[in-house]
Protein backbone atom coordinates (compact mmCIF):
# COMPACT_ATOMS: atom_id res chain seq x y z
CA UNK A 1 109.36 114.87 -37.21
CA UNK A 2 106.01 114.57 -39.42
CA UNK A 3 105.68 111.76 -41.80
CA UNK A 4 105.57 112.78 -45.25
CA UNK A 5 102.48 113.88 -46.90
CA UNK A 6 101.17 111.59 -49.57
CA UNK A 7 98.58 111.99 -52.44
CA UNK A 8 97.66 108.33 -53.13
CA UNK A 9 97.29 105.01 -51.89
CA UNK A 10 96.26 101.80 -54.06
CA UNK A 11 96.19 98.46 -54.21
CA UNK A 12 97.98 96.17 -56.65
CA UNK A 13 95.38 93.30 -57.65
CA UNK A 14 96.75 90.46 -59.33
CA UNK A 15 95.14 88.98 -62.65
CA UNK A 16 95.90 85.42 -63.70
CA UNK A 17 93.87 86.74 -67.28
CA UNK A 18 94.87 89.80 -67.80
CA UNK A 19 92.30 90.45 -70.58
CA UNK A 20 89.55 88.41 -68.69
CA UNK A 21 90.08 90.48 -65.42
CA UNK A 22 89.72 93.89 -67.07
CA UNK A 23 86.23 92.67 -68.57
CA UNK A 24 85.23 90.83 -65.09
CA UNK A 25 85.49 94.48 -64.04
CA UNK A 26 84.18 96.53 -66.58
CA UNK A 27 80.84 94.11 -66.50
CA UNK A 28 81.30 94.82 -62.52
CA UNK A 29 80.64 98.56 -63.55
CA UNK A 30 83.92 99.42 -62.40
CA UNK A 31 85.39 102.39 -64.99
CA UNK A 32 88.63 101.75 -66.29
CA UNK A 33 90.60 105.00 -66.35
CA UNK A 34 93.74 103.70 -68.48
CA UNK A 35 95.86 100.27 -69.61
CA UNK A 36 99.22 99.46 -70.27
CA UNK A 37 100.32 96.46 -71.20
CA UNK A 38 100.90 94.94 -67.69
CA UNK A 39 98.88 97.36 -65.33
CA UNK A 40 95.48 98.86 -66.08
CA UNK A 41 93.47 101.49 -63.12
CA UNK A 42 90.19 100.93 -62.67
CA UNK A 43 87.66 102.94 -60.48
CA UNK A 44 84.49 103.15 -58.51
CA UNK A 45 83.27 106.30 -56.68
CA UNK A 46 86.55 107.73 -56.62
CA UNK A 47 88.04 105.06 -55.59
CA UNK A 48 90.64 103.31 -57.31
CA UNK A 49 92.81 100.14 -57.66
CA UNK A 50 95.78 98.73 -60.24
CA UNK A 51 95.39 95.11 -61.86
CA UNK A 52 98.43 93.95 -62.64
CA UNK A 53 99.24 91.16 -65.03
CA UNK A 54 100.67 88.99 -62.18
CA UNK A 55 99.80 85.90 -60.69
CA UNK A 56 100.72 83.73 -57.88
CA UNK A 57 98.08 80.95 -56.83
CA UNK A 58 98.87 81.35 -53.49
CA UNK A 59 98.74 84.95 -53.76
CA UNK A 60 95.87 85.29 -55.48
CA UNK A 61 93.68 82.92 -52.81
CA UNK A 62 94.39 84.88 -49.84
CA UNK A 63 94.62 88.50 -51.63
CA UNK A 64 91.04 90.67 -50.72
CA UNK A 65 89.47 93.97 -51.41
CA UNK A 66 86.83 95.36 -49.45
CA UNK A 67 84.64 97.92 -50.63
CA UNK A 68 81.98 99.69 -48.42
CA UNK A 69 78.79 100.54 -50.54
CA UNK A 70 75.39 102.14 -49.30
CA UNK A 71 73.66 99.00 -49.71
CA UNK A 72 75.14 95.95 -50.34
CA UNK A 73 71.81 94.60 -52.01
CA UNK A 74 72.16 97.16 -54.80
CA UNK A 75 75.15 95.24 -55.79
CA UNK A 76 73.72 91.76 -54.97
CA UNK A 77 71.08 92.39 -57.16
CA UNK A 78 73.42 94.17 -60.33
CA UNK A 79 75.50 91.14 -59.58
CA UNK A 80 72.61 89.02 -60.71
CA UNK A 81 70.77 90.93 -63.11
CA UNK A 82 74.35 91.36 -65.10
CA UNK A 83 74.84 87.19 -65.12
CA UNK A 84 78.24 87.55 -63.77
CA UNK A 85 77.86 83.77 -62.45
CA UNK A 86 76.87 82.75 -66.14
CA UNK A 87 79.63 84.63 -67.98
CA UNK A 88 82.34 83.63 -65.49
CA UNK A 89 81.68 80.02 -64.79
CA UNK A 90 84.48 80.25 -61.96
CA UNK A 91 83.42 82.88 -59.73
CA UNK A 92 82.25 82.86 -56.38
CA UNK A 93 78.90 84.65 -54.94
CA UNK A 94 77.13 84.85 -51.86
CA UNK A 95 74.47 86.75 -51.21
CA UNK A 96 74.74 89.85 -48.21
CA UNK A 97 74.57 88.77 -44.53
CA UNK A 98 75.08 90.41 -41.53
CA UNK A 99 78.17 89.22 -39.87
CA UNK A 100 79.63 89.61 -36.32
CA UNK A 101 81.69 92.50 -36.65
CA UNK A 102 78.32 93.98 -37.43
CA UNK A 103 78.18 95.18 -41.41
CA UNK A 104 76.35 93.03 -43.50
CA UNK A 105 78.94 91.25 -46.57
CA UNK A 106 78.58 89.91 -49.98
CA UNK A 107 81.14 87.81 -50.92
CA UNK A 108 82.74 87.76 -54.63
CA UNK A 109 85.98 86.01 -56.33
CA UNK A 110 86.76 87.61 -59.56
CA UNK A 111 88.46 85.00 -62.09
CA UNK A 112 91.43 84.96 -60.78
CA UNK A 113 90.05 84.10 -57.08
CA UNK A 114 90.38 87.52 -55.44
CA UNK A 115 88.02 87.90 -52.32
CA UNK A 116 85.56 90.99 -52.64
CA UNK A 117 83.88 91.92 -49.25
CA UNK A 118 81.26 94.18 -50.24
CA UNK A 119 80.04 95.65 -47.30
CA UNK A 120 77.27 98.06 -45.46
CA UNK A 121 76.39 98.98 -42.03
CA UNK A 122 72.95 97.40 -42.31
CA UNK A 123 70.07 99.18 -42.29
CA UNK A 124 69.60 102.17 -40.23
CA UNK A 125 73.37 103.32 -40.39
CA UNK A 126 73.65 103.67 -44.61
CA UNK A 127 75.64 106.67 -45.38
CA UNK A 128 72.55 108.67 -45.86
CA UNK A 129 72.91 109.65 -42.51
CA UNK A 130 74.31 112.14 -40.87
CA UNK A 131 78.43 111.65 -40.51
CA UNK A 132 78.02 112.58 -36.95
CA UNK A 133 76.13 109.88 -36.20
CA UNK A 134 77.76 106.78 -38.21
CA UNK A 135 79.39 104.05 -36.60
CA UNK A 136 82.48 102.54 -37.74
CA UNK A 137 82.28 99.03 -36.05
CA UNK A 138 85.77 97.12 -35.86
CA UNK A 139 86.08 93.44 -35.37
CA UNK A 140 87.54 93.85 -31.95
CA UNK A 141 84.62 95.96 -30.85
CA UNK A 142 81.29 93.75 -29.54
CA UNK A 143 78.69 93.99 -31.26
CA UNK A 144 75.05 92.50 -30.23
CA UNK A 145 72.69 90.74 -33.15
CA UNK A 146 70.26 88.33 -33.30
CA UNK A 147 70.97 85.96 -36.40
CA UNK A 148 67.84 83.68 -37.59
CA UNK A 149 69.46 81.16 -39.86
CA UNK A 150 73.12 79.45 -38.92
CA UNK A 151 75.96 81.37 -40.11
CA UNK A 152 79.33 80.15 -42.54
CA UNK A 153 82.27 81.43 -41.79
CA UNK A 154 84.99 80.03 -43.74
CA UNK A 155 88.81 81.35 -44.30
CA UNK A 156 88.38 84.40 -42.34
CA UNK A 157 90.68 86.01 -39.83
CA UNK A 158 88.07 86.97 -36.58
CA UNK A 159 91.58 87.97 -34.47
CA UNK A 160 90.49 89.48 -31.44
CA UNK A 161 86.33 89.29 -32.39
CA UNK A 162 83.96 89.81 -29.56
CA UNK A 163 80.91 87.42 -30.03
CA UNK A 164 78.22 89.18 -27.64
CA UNK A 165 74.62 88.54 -26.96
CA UNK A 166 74.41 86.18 -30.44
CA UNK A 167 72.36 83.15 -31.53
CA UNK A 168 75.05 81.17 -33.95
CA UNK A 169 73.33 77.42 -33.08
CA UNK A 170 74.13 75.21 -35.85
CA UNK A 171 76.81 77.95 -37.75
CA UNK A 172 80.24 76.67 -38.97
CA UNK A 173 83.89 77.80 -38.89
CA UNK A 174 85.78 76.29 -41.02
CA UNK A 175 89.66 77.09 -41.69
CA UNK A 176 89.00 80.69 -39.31
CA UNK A 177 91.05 82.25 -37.18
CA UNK A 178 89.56 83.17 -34.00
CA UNK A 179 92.69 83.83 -31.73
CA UNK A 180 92.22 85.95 -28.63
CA UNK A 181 88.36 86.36 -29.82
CA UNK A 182 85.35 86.35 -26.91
CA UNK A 183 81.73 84.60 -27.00
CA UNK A 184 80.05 85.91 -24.27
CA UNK A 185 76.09 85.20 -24.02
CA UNK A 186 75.75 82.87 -26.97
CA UNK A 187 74.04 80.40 -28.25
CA UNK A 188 76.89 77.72 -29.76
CA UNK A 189 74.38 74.43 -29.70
CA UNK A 190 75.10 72.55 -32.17
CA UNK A 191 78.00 74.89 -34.00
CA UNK A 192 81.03 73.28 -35.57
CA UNK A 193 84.24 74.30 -35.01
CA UNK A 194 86.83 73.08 -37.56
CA UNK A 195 90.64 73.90 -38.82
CA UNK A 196 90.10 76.49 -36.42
CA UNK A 197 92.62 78.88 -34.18
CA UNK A 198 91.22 79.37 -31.04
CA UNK A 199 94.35 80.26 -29.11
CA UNK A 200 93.22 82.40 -26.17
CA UNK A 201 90.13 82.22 -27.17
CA UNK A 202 87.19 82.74 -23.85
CA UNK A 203 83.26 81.47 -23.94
CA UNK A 204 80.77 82.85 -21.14
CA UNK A 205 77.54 82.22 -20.33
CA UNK A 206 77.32 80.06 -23.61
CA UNK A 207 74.85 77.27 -24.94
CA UNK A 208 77.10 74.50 -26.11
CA UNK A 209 74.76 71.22 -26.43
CA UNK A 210 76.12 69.15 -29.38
CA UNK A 211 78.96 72.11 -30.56
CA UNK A 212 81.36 70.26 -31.37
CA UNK A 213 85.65 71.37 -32.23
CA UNK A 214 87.11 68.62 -34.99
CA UNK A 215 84.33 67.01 -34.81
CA UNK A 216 84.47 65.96 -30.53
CA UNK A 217 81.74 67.31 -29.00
CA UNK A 218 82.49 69.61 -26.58
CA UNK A 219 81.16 67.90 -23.32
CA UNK A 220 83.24 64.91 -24.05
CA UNK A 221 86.81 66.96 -23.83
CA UNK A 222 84.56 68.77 -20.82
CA UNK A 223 84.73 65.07 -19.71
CA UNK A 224 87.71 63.67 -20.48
CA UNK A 225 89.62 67.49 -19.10
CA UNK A 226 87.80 66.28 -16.18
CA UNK A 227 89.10 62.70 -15.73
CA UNK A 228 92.97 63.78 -16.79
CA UNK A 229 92.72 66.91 -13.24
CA UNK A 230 90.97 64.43 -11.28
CA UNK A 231 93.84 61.43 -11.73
């Protein structure tokens, strides 16, 4: 039997302000297509969510949108030219950066803490192109870049991510889940692992001078792995 058709799907975004969240949008340029008294639709390029006049702290913190834009600097720099960071004191911002899974992110709490990942496909694959030849990159698919400066990666779930062919000396995860993910060719030296979730996790042909997992350096549980087989 087919499944159902369907003519909708949205997401219900909770609001610890009710009031303050529809404006945090509105100055997002987000158009807000109705209100009621305890739900309110807003929209951007035909795409749409509900904020609801709901809130659960624990909710809230690990609730995220993602939004894929043509160019994730556009927003960075509306972001900033709209003082967004002035008017709402408790938001989060961080500028776009390429990340593994290969689209580059800008990162944005509204005031309730909602996660925004604001997202393109770097340059060279911006919708402008042809559909034909876009690539939709998924997390579990590898994906080889070159990264200049150390990388942050904090409270994100990298299940399954394949690390390939990557420079990440001196990056961070902190509180990430990297379960069942693969660094293969990479340069760790110096990278900090911590509150991390590396169950089935596999390194390859990896740099790993001063990395270091809860603060150990790696060569010392090399070390002391060693001692513990050998007796």
């Amino acid at each position: 039997m087919a499944a159902p058709s369907n003519l909708d799907l949205k997401a219900f975004v909770p609001a610890k302000d009710h009031d303050l969240a529809k404006q945090f949008y509105l100055d997002l340029g987000f158009k807000l297509n109705w209100a009621g008294e305890q739900v309110a639709e807003f929209e951007a390029g035909g795409f749409r969510f509900l904020l609801q006049k709901f809130f659960v702290q624990q909710h809230a913190d690990n609730f995220m949108m993602h939004l894929m834009v043509d160019d994730a600097d556009d927003w960075w720099q509306y972001i900033e030219a709209a003082g967004l960071t002035t008017k709402y004191p408790g938001i989060a911002v961080k500028p776009p950066a390429m990340q593994p899974w290969g689209l580059r992110v800008l990162y944005l709490t509204d005031p309730s803490g909602v996660l925004w990942h604001i997202a393109d496909r770097g340059a060279g694959q911006r919708s402008h192109r042809p559909a034909q030849n876009r690539r939709y990159v998924r997390p579990h698919e590898s994906r080889s870049e070159t990264f200049g400066d150390p990388v942050k990666y904090q409270n994100l779930s990298l299940i399954q991510a394949q690390f390939t062919d990557v420079d990440l000396s001196s990056s961070s995860f902190d509180d990430v889940n990297l379960s069942n993910a693969s660094f293969t060719n990479i340069a760790l030296a110096g990278a900090s692992f911590s509150d991390v979730n590396l169950r089935n996790a596999s390194i390859t042909d990896a740099a790993m001078d001063g990395m270091r997992i809860n603060g150990i350096l790696v060569t010392d549980l090399f070390a002391a792995h060693e001692r513990c087989n050998n007796g």
